[in-house]
PDB file of N, CA and C in Angstrom:
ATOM      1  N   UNK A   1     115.814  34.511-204.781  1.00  0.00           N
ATOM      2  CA  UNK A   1     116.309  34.674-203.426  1.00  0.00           C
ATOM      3  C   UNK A   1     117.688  35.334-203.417  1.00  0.00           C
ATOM      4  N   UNK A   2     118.354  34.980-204.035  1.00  0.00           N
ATOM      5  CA  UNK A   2     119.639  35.486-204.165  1.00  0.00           C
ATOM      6  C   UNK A   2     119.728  36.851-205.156  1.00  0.00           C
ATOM      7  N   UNK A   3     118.614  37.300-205.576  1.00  0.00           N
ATOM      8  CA  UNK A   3     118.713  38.587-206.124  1.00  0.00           C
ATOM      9  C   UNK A   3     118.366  39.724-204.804  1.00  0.00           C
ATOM     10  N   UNK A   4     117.480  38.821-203.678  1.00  0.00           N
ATOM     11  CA  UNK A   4     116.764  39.734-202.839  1.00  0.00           C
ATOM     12  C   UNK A   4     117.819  39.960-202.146  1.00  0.00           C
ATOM     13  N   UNK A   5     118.962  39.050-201.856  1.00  0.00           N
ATOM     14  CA  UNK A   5     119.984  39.513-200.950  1.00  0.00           C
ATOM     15  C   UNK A   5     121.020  40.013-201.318  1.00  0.00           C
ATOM     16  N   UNK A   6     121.192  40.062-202.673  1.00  0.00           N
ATOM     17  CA  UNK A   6     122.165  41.225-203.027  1.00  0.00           C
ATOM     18  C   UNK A   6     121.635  42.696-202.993  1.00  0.00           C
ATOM     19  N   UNK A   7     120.362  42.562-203.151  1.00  0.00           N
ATOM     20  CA  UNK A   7     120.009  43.862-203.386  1.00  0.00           C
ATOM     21  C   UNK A   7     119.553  44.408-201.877  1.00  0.00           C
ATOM     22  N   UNK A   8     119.349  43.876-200.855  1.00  0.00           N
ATOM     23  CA  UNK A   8     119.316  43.722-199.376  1.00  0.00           C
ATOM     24  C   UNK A   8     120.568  44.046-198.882  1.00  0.00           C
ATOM     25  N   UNK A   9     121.806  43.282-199.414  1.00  0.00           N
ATOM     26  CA  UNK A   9     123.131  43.814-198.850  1.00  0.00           C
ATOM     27  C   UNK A   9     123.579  45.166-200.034  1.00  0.00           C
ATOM     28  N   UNK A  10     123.160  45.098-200.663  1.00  0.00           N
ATOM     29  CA  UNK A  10     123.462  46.702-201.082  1.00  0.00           C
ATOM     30  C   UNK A  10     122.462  47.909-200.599  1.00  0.00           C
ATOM     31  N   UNK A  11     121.773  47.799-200.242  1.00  0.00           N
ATOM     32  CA  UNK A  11     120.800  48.515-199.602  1.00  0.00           C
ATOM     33  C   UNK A  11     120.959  49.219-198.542  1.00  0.00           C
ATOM     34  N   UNK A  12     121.337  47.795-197.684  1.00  0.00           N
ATOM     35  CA  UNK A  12     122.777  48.081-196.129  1.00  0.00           C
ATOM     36  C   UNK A  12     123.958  49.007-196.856  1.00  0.00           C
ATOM     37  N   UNK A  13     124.766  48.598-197.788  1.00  0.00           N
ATOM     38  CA  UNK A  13     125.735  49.324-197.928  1.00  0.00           C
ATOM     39  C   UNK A  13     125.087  50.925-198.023  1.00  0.00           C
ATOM     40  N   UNK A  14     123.877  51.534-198.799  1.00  0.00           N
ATOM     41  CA  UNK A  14     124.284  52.599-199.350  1.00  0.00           C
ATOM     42  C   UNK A  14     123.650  53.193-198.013  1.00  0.00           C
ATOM     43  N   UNK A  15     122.762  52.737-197.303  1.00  0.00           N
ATOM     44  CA  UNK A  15     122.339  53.351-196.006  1.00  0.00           C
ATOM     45  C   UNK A  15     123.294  53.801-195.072  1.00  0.00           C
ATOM     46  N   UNK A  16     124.054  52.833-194.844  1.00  0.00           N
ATOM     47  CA  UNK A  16     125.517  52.826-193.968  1.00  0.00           C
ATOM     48  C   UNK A  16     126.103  54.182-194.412  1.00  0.00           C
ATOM     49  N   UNK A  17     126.705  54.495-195.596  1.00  0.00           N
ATOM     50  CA  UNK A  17     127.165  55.339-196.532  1.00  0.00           C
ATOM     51  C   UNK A  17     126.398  56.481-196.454  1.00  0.00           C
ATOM     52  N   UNK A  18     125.261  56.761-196.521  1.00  0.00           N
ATOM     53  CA  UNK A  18     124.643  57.916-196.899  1.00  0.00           C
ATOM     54  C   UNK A  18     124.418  58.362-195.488  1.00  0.00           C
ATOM     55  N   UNK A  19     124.315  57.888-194.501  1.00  0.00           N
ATOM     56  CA  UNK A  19     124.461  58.278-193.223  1.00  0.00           C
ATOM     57  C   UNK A  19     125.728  59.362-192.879  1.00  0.00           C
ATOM     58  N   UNK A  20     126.875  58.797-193.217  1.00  0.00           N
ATOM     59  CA  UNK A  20     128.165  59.926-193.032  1.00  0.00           C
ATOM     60  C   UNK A  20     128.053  61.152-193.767  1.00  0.00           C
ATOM     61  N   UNK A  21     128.021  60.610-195.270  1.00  0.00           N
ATOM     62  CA  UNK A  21     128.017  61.334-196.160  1.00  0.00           C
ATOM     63  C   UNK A  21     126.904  62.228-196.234  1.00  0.00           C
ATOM     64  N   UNK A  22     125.746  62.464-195.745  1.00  0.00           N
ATOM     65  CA  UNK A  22     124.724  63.306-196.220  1.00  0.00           C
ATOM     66  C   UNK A  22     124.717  64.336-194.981  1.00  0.00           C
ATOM     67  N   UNK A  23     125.024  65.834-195.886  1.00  0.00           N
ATOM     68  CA  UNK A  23     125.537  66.884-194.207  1.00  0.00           C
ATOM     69  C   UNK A  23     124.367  67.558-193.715  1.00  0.00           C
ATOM     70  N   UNK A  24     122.627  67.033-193.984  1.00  0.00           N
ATOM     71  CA  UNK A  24     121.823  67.526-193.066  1.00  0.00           C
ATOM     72  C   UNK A  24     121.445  66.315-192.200  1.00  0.00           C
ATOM     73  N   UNK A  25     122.028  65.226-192.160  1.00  0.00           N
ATOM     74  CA  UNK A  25     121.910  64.383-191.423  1.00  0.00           C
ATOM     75  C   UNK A  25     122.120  64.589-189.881  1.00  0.00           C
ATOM     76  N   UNK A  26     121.691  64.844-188.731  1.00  0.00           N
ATOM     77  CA  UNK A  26     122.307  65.337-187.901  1.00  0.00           C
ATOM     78  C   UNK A  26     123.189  64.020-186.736  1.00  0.00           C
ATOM     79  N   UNK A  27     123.984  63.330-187.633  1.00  0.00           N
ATOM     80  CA  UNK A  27     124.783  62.344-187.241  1.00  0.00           C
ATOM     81  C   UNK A  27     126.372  62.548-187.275  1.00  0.00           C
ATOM     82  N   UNK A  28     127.136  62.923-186.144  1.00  0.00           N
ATOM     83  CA  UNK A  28     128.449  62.918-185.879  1.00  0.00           C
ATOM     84  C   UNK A  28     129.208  62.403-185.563  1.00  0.00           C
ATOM     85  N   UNK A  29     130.654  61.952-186.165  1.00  0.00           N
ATOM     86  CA  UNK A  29     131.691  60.608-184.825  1.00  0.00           C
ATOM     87  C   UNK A  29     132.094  61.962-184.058  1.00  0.00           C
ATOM     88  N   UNK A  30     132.577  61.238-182.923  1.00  0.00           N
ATOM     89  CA  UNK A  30     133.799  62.325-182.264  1.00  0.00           C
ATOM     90  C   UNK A  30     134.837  62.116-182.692  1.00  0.00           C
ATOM     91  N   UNK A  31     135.533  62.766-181.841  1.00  0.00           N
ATOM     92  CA  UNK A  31     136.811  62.901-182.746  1.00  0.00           C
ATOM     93  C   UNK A  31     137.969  61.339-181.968  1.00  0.00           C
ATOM     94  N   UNK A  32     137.450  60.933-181.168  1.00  0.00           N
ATOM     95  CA  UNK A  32     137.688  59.587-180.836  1.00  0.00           C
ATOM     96  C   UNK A  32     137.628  58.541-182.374  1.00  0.00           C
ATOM     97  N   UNK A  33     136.406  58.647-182.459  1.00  0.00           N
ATOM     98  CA  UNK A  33     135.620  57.640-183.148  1.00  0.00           C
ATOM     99  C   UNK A  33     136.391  57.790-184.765  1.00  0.00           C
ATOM    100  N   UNK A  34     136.697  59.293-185.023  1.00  0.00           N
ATOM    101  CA  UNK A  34     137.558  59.666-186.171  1.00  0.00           C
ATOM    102  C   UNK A  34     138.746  59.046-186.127  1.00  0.00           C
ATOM    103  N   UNK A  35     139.535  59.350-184.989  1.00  0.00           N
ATOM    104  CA  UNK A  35     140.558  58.934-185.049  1.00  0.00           C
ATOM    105  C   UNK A  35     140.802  57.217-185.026  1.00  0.00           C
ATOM    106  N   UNK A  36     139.997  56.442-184.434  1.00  0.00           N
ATOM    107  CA  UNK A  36     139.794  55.357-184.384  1.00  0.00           C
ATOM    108  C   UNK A  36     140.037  54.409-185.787  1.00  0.00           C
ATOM    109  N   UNK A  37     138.568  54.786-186.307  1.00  0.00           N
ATOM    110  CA  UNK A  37     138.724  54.698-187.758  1.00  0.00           C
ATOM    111  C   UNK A  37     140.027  55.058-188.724  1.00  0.00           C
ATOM    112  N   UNK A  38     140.526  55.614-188.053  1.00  0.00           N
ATOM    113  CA  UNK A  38     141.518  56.300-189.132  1.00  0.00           C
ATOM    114  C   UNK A  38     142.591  55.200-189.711  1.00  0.00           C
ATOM    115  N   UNK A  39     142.439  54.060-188.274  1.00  0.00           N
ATOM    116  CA  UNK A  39     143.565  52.510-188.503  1.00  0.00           C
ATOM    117  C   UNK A  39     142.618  51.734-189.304  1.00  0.00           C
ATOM    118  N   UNK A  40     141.531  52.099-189.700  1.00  0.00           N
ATOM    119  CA  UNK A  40     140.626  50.691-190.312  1.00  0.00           C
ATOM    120  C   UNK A  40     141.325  50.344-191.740  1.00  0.00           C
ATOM    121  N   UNK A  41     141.607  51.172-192.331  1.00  0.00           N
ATOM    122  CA  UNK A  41     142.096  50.875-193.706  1.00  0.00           C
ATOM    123  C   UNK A  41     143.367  50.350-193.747  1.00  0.00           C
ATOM    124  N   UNK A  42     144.363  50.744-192.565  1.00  0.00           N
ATOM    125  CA  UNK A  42     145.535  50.072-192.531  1.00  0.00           C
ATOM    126  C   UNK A  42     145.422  49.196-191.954  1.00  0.00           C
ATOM    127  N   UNK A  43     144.702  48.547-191.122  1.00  0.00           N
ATOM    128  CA  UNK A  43     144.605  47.324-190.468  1.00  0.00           C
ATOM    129  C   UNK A  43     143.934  46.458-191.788  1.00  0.00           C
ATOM    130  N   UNK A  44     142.761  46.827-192.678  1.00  0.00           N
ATOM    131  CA  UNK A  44     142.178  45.700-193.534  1.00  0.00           C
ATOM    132  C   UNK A  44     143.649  45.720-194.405  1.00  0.00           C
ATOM    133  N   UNK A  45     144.447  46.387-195.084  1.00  0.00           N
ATOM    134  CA  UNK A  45     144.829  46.344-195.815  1.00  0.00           C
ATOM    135  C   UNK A  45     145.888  45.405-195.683  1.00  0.00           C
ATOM    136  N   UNK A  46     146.773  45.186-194.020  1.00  0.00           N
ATOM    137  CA  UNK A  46     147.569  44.404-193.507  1.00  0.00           C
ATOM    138  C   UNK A  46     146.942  43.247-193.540  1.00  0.00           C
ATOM    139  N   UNK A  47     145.718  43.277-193.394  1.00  0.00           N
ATOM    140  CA  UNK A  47     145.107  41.443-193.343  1.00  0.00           C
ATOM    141  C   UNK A  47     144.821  41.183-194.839  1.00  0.00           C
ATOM    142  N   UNK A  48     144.287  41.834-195.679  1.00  0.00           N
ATOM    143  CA  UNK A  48     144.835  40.960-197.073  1.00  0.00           C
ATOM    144  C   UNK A  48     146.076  41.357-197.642  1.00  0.00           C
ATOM    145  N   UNK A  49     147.156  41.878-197.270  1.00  0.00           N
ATOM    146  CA  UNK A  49     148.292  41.846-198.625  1.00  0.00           C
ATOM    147  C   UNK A  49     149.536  40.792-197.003  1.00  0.00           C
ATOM    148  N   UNK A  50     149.064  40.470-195.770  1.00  0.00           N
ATOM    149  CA  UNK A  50     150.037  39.620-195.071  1.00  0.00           C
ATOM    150  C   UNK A  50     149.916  38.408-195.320  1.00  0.00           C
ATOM    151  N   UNK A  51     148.938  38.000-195.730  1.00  0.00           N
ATOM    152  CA  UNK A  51     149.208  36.309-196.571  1.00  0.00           C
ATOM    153  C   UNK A  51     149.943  35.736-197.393  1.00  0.00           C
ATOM    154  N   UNK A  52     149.129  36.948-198.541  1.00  0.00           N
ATOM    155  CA  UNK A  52     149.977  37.290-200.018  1.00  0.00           C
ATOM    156  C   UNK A  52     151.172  36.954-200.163  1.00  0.00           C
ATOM    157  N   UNK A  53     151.960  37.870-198.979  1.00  0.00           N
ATOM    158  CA  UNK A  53     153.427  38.262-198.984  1.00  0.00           C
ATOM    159  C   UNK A  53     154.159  37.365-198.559  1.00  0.00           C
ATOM    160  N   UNK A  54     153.432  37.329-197.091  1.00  0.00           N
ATOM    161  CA  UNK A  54     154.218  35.696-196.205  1.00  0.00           C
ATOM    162  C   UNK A  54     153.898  34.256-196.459  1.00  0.00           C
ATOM    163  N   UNK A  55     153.214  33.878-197.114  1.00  0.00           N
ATOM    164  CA  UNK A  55     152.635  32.649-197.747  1.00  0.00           C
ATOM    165  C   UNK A  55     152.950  32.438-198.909  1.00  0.00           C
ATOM    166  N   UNK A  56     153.158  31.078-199.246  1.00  0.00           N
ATOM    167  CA  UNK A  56     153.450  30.788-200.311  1.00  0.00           C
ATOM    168  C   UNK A  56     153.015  29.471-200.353  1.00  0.00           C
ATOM    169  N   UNK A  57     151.893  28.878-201.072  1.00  0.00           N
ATOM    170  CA  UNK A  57     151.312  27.590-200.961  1.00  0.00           C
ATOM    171  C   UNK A  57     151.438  27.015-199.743  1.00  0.00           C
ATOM    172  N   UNK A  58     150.600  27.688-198.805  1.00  0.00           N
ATOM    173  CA  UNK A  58     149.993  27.294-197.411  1.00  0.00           C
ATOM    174  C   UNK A  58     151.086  27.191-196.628  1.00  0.00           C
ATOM    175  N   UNK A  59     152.285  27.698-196.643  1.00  0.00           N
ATOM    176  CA  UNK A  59     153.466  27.567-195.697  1.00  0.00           C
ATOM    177  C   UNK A  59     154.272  28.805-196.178  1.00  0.00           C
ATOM    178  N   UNK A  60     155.013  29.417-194.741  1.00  0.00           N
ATOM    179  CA  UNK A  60     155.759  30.480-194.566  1.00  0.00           C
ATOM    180  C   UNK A  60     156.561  31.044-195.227  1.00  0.00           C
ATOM    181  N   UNK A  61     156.495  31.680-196.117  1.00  0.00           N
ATOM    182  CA  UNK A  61     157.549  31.814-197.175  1.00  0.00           C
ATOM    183  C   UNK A  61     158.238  33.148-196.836  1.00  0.00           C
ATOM    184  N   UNK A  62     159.915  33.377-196.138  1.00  0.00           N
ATOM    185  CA  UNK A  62     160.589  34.177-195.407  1.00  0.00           C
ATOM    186  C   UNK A  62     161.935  34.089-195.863  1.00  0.00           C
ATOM    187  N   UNK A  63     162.339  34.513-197.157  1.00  0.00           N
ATOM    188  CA  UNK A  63     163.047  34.234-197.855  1.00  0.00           C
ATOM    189  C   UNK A  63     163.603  34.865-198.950  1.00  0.00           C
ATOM    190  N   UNK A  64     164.865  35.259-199.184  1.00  0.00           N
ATOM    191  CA  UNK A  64     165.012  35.743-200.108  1.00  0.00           C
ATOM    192  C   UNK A  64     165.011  35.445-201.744  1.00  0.00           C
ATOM    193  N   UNK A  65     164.345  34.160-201.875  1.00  0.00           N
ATOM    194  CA  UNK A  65     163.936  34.628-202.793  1.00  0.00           C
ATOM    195  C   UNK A  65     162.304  34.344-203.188  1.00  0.00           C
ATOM    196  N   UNK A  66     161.994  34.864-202.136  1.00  0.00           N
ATOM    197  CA  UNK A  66     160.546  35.491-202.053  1.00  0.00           C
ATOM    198  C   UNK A  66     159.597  36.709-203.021  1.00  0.00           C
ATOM    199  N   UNK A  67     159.383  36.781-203.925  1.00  0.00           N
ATOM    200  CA  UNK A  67     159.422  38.053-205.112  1.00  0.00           C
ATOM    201  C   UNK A  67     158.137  38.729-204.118  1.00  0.00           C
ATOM    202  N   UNK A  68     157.111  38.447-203.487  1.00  0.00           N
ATOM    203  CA  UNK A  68     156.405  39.014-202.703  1.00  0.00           C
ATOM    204  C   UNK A  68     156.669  39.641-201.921  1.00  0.00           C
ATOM    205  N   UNK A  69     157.649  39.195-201.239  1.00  0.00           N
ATOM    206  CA  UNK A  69     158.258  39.889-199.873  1.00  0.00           C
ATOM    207  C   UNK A  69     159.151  40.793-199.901  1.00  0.00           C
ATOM    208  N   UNK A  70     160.120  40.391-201.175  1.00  0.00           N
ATOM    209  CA  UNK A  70     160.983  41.430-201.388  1.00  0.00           C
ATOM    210  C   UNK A  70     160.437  43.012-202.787  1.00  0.00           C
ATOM    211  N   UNK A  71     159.335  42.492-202.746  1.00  0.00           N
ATOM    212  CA  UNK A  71     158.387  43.733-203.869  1.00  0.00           C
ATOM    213  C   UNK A  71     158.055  44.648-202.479  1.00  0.00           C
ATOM    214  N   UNK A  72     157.315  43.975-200.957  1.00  0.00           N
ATOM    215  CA  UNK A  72     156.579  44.791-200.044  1.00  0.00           C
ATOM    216  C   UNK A  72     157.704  45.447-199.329  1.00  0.00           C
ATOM    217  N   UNK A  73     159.125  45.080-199.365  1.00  0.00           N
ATOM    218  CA  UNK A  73     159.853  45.627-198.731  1.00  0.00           C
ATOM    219  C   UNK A  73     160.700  46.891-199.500  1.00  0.00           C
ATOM    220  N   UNK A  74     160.779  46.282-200.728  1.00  0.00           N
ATOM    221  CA  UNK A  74     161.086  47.707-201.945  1.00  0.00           C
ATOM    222  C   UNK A  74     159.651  48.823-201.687  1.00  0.00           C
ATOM    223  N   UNK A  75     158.679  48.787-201.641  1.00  0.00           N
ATOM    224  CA  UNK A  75     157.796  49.372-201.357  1.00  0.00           C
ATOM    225  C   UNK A  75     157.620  50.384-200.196  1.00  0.00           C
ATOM    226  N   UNK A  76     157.793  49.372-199.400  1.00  0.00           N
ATOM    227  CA  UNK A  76     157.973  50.032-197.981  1.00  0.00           C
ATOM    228  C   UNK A  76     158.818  50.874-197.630  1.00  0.00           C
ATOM    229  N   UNK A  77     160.224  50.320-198.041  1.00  0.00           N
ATOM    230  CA  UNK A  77     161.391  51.657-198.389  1.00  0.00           C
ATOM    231  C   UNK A  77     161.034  52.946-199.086  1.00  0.00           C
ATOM    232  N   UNK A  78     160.604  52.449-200.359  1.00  0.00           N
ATOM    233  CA  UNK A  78     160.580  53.686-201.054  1.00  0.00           C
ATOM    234  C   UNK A  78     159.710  54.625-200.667  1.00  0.00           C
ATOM    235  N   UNK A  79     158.502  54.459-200.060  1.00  0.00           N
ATOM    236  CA  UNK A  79     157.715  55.077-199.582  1.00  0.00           C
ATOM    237  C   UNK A  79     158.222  56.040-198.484  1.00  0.00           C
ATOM    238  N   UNK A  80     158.772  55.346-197.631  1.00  0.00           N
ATOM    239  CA  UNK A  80     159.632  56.327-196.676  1.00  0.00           C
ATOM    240  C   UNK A  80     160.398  57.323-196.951  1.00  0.00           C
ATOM    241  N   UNK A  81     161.564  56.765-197.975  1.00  0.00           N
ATOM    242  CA  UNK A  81     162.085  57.932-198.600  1.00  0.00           C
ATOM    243  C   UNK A  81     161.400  58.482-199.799  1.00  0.00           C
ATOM    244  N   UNK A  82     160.726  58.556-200.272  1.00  0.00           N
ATOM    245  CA  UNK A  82     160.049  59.360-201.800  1.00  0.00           C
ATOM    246  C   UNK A  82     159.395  60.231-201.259  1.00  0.00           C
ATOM    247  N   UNK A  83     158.533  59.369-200.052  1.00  0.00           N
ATOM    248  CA  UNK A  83     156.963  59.703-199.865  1.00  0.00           C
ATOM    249  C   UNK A  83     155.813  60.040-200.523  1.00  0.00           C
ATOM    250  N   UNK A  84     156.175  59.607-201.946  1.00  0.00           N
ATOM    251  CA  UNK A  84     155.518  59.033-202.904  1.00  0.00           C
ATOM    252  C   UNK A  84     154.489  57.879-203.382  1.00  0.00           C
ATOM    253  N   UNK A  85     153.772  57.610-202.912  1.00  0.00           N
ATOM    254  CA  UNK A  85     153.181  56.313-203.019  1.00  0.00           C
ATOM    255  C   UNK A  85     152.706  55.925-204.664  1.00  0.00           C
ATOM    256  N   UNK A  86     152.367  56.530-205.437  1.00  0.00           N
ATOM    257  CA  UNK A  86     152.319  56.003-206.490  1.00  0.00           C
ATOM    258  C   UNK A  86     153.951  55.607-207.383  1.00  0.00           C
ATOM    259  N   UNK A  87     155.021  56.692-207.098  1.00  0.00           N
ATOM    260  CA  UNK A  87     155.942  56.261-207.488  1.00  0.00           C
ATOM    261  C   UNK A  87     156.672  54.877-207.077  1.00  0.00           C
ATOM    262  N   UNK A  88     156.408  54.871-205.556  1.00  0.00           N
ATOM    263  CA  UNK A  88     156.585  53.386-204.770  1.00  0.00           C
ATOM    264  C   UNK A  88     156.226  52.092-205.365  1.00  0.00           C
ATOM    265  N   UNK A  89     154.978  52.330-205.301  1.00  0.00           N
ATOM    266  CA  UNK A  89     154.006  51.073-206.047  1.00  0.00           C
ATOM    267  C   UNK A  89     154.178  50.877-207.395  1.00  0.00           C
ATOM    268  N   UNK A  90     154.844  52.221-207.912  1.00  0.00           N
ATOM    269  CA  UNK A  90     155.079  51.452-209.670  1.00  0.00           C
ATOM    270  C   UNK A  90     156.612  50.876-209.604  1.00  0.00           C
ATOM    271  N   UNK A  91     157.627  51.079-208.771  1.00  0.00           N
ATOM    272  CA  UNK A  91     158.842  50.638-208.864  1.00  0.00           C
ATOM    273  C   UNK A  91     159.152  49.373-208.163  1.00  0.00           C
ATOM    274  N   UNK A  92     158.143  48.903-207.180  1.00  0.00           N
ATOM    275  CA  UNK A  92     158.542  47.819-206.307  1.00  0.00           C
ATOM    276  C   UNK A  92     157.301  46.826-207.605  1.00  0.00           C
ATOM    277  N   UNK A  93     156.498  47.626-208.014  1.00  0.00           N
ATOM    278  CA  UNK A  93     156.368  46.314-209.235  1.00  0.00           C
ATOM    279  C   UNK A  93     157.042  46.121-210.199  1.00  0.00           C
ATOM    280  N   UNK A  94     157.771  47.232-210.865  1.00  0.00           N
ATOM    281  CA  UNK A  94     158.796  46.424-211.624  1.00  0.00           C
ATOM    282  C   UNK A  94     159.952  45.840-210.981  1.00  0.00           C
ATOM    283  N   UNK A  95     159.717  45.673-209.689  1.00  0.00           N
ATOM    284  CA  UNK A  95     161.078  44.699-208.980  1.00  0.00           C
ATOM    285  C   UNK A  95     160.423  43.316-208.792  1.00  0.00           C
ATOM    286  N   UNK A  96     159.267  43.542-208.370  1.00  0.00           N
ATOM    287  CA  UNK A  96     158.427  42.375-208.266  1.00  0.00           C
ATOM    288  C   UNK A  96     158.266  41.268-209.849  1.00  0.00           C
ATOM    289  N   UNK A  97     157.716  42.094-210.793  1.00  0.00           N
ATOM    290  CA  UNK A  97     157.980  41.436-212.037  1.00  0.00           C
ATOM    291  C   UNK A  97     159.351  40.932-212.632  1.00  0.00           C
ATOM    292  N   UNK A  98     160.288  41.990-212.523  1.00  0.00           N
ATOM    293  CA  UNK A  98     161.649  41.470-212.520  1.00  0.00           C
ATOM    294  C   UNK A  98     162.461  40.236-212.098  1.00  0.00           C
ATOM    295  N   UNK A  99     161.725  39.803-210.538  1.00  0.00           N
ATOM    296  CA  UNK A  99     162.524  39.240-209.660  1.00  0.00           C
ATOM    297  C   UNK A  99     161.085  37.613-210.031  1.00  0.00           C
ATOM    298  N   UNK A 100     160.337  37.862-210.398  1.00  0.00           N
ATOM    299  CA  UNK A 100     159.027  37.015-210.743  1.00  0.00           C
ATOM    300  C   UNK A 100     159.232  35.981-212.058  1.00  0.00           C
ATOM    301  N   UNK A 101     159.914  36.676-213.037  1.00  0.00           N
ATOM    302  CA  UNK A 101     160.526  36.804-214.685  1.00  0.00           C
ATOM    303  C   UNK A 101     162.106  35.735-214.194  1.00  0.00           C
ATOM    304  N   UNK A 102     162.671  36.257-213.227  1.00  0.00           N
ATOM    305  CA  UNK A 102     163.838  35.601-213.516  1.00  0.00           C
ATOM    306  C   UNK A 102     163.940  34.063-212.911  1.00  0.00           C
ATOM    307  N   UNK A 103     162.965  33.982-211.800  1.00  0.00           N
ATOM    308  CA  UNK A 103     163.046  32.802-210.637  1.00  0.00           C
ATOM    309  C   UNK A 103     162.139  31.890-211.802  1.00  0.00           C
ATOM    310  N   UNK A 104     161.330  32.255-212.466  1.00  0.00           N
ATOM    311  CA  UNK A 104     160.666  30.589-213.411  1.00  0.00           C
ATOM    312  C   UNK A 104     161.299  30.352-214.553  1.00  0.00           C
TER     313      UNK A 104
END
């Protein structure tokens, strides 16, 4: 049973998928529907890394010495000014590890 529904929910997935992706398909978004989508990845991505960051064993953690919070905010900076995102993400983790290393 549980093989039928993985292979049932992957089935869904590649249908879903091959629908956009296949260009004699004669299936289009508008450009609404494009643009729409365009927040989906930044919206999922805000709902799993805002726990992460602001939580800390089931209560609010807003604080400096928060190594989560202050890694997403090195991040967030650097990104603005670099506009680099891989350079971002490798430097706010070595702040994150840094600041992770010294607090235990």
């Amino acid at each position: 049973m549980i093989w039928l529904l993985i292979f049932a929910m992957g089935a869904a997935v590649f249908i879903n998928r091959y629908a956009f992706l296949e260009p004699r398909l004669p299936l289009r978004l508008t450009a609404n529907a494009r643009q729409f989508l365009g927040f989906a990845v930044p919206g999922m991505l805000t709902a799993i890394c805002g726990p992460i960051v602001f939580l800390q064993e089931h209560r609010l953690a807003v604080s400096l010495l928060n190594p989560y919070l202050l890694g997403a905010g090195v991040v967030a900076v650097l990104v603005l000014v670099t506009r680099s995102v891989l350079l971002s993400v490798l430097a706010s983790m070595l702040v994150f590890l840094a600041l992770r290393s010294g607090l235990s």
